[in-house]
C-alpha atoms as a PDB file:
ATOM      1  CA  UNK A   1     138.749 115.732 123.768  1.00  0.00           C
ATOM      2  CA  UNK A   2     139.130 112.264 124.250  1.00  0.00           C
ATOM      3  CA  UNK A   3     136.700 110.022 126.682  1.00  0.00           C
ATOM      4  CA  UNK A   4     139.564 109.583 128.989  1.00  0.00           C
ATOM      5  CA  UNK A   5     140.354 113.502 129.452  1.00  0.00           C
ATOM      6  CA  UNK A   6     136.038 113.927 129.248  1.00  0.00           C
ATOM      7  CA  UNK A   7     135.694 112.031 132.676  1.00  0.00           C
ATOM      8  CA  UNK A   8     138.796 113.149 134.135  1.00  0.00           C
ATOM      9  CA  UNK A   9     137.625 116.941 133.387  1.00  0.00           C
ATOM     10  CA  UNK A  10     134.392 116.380 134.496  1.00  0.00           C
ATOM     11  CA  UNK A  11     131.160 118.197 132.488  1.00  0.00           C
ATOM     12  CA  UNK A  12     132.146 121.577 133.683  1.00  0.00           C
ATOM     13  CA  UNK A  13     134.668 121.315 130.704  1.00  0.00           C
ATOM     14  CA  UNK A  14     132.595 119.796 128.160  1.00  0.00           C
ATOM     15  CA  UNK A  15     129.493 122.959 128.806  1.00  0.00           C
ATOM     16  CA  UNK A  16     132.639 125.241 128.098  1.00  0.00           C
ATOM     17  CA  UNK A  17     133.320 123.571 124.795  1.00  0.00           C
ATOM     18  CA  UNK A  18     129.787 123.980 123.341  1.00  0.00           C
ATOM     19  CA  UNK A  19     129.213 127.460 122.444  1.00  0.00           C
ATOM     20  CA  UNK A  20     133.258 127.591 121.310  1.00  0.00           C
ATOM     21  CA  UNK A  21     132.354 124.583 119.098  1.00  0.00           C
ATOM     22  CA  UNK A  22     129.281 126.454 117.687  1.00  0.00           C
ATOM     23  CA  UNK A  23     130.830 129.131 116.358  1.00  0.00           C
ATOM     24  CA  UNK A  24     133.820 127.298 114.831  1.00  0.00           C
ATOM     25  CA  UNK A  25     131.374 125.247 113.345  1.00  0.00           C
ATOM     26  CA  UNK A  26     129.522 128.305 112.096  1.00  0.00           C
ATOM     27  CA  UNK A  27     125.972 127.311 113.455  1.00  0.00           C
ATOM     28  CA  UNK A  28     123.912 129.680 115.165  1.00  0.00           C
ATOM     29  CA  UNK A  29     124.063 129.828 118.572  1.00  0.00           C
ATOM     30  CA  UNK A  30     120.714 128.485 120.148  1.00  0.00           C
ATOM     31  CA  UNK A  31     118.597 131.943 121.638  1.00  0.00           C
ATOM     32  CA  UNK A  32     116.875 130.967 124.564  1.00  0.00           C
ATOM     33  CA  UNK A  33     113.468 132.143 124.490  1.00  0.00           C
ATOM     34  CA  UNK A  34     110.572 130.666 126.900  1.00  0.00           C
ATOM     35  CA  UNK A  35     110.270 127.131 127.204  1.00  0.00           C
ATOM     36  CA  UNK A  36     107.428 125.398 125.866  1.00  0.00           C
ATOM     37  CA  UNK A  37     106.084 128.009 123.668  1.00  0.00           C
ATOM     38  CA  UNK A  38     105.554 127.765 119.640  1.00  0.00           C
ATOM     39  CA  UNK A  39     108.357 129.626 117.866  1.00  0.00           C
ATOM     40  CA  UNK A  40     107.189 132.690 115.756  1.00  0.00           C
ATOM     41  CA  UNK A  41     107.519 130.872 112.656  1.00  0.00           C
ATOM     42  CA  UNK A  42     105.734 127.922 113.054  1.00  0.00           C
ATOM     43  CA  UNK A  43     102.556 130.315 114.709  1.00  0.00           C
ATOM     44  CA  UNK A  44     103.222 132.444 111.850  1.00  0.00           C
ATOM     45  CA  UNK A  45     102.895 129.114 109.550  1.00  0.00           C
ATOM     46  CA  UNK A  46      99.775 127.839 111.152  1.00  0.00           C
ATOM     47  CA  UNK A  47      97.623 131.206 111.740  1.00  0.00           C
ATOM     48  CA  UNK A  48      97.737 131.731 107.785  1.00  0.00           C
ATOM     49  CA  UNK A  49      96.988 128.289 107.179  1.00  0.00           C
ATOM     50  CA  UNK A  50      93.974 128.523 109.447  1.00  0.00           C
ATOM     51  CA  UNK A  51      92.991 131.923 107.263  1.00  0.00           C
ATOM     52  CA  UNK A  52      93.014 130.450 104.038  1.00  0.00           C
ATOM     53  CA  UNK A  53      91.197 127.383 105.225  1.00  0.00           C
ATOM     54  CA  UNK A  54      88.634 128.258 107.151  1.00  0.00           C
ATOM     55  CA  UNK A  55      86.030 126.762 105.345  1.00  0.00           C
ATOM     56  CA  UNK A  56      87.572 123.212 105.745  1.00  0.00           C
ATOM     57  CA  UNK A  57      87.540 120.942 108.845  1.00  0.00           C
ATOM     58  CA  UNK A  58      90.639 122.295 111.466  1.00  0.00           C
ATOM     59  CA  UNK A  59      91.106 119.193 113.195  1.00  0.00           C
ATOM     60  CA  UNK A  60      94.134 119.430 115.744  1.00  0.00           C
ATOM     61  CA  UNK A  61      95.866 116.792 113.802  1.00  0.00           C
ATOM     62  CA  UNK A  62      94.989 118.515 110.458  1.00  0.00           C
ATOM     63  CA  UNK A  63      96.862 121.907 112.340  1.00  0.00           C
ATOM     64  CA  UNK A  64      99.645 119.898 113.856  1.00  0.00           C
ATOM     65  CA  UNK A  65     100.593 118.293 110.868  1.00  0.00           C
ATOM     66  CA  UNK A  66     101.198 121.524 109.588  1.00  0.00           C
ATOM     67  CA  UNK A  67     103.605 122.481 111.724  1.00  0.00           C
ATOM     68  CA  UNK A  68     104.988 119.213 112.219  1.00  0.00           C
ATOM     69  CA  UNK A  69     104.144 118.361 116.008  1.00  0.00           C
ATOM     70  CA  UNK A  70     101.540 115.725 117.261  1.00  0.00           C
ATOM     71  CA  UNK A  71      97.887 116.975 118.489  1.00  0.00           C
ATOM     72  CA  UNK A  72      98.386 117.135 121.680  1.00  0.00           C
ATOM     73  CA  UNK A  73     101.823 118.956 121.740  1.00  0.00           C
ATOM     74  CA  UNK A  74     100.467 121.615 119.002  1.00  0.00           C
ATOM     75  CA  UNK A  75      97.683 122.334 121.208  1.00  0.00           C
ATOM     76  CA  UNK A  76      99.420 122.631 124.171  1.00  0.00           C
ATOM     77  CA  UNK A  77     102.440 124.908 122.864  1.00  0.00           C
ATOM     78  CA  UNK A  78     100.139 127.144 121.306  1.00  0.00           C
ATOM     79  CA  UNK A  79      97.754 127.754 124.137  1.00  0.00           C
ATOM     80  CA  UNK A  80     100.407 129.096 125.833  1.00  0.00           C
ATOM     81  CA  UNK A  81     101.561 130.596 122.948  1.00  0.00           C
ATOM     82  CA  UNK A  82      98.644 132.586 122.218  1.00  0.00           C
ATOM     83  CA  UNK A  83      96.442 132.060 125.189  1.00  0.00           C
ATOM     84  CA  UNK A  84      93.570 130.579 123.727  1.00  0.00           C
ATOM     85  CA  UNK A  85      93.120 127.292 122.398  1.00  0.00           C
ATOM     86  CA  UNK A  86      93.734 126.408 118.806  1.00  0.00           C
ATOM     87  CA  UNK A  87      89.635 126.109 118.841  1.00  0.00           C
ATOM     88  CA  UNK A  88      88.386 129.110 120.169  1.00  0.00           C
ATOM     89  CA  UNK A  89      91.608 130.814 118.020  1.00  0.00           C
ATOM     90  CA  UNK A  90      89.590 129.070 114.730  1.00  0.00           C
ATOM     91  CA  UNK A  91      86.072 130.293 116.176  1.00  0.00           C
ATOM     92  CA  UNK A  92      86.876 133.600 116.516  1.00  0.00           C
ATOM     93  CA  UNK A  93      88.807 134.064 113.410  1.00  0.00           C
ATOM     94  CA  UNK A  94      85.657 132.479 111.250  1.00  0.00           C
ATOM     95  CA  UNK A  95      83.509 134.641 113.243  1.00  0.00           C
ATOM     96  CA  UNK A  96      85.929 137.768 112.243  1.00  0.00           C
ATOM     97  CA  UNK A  97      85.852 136.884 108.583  1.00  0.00           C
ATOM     98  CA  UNK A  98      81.744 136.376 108.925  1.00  0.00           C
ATOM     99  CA  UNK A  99      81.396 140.037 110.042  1.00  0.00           C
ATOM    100  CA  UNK A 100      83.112 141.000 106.906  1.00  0.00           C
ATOM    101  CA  UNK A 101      81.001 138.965 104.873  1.00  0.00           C
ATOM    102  CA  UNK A 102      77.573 140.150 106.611  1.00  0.00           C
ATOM    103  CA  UNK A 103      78.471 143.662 105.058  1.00  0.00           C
ATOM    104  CA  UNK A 104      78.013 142.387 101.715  1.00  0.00           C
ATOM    105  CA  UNK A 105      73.613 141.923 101.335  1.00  0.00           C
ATOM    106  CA  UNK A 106      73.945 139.827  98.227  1.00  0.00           C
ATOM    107  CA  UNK A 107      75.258 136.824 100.173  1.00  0.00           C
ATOM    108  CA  UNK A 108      72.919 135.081 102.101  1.00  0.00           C
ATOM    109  CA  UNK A 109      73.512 133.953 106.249  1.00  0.00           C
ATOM    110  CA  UNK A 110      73.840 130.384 105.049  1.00  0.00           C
ATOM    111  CA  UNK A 111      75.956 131.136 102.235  1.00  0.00           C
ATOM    112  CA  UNK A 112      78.499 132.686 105.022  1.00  0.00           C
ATOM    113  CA  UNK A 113      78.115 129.973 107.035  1.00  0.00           C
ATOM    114  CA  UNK A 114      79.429 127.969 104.777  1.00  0.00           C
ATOM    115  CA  UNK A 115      82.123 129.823 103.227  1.00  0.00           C
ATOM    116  CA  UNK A 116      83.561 130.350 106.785  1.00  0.00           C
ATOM    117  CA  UNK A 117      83.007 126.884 107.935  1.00  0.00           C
ATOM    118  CA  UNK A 118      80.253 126.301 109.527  1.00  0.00           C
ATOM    119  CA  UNK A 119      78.532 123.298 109.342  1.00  0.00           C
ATOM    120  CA  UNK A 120      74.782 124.662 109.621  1.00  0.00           C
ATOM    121  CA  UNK A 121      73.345 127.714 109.647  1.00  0.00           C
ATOM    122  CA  UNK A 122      71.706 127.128 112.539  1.00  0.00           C
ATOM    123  CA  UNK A 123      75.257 126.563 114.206  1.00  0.00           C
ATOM    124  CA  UNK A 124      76.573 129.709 112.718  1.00  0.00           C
ATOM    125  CA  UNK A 125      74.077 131.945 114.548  1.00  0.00           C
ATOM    126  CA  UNK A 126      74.138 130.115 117.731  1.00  0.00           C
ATOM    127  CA  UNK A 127      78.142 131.039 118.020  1.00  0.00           C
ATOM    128  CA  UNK A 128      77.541 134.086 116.542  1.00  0.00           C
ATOM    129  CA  UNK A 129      75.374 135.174 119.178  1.00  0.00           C
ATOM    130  CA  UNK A 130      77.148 133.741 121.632  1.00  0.00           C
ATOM    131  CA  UNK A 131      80.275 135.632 121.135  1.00  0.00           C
ATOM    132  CA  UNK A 132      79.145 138.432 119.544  1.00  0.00           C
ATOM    133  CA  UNK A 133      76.329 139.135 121.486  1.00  0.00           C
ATOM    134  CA  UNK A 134      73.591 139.357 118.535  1.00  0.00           C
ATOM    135  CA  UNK A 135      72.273 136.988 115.607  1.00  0.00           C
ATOM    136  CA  UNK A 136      73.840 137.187 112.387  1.00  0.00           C
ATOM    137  CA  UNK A 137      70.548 138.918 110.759  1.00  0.00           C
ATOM    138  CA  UNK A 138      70.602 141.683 113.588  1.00  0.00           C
ATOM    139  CA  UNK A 139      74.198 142.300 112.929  1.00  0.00           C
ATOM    140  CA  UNK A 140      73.911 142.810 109.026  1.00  0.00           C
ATOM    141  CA  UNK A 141      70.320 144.816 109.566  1.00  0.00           C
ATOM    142  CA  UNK A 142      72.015 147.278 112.244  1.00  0.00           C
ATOM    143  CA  UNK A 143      75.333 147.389 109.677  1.00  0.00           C
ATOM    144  CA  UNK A 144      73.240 148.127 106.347  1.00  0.00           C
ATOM    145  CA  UNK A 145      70.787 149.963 108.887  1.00  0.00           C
ATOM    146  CA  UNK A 146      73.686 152.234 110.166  1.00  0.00           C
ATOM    147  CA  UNK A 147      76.958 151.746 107.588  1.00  0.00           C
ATOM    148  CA  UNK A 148      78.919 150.544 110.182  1.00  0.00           C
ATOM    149  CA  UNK A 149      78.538 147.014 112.899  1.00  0.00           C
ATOM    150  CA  UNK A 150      76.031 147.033 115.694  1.00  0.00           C
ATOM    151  CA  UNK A 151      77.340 148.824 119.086  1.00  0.00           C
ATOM    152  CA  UNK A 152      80.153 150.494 117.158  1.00  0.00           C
ATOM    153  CA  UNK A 153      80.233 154.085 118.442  1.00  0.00           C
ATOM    154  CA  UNK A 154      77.706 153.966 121.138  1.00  0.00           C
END
């Protein structure tokens, strides 16, 4: 289609061509899915980066970067994504991966804090109990106490 028979036809014509030139091209043709959200992949991509790094800084650069997007537009895309933001998402998955470890007595609460990223002990337990609801120490005592976490099956 020339420019000549582009303006004459007006756009109506040229929306029509698209999808017929996709697939005589052979390209997918685009899905629409919801706008502004972080494709599957690229969540996929970043939630097992955050796993096997969780004892390392997770800046919101250091995540973007992994999926290619700036700060600010990874953050945004996967809050609504996910509906938390890529901090508390971090917070609660060191926090999941500390419960595990507090079932094992031969590390120590700082020892966990640190393998799951923490900065200080003393930070560690003040999240802890914040989300969870109970220090670190009362959680492993009522786990060893009981063989399984505190409040589970009350």
């Amino acid at each position: 289609m020339t420019t000549t028979q582009l303006t004459s036809a007006g756009s109506n014509a040229l929306v029509a061509t698209i999808p017929d030139a996709a697939e005589a091209s052979g390209w997918p043709i685009p899905v629409h899915r919801e706008i502004g959200t972080l494709p599957l992949s690229r969540l996929r991509r970043v939630t097992d980066f955050i796993q096997a790094h969780l004892d390392h800084d997770l800046t919101l650069a250091r995540l973007g970067a992994v999926v290619c997007m700036s700060p600010y537009h990874f953050a945004r895309l996967f809050q609504r994504t996910t509906g938390v933001p890529p901090h508390r998402f971090v917070v609660r998955a060191r926090l999941e991966q500390a419960t595990t470890l507090l079932a094992t007595p031969e590390l120590s609460i700082a020892r966990i804090a640190q393998l799951v990223g923490f900065r200080s002990p003393s930070h560690f337990s003040t999240v802890f109990r914040r989300i969870m609801g109970v220090t670190p120490r009362a959680y492993r005592a009522g786990y060893l106490h009981v063989g399984r976490p505190h409040g589970e099956g009350d």
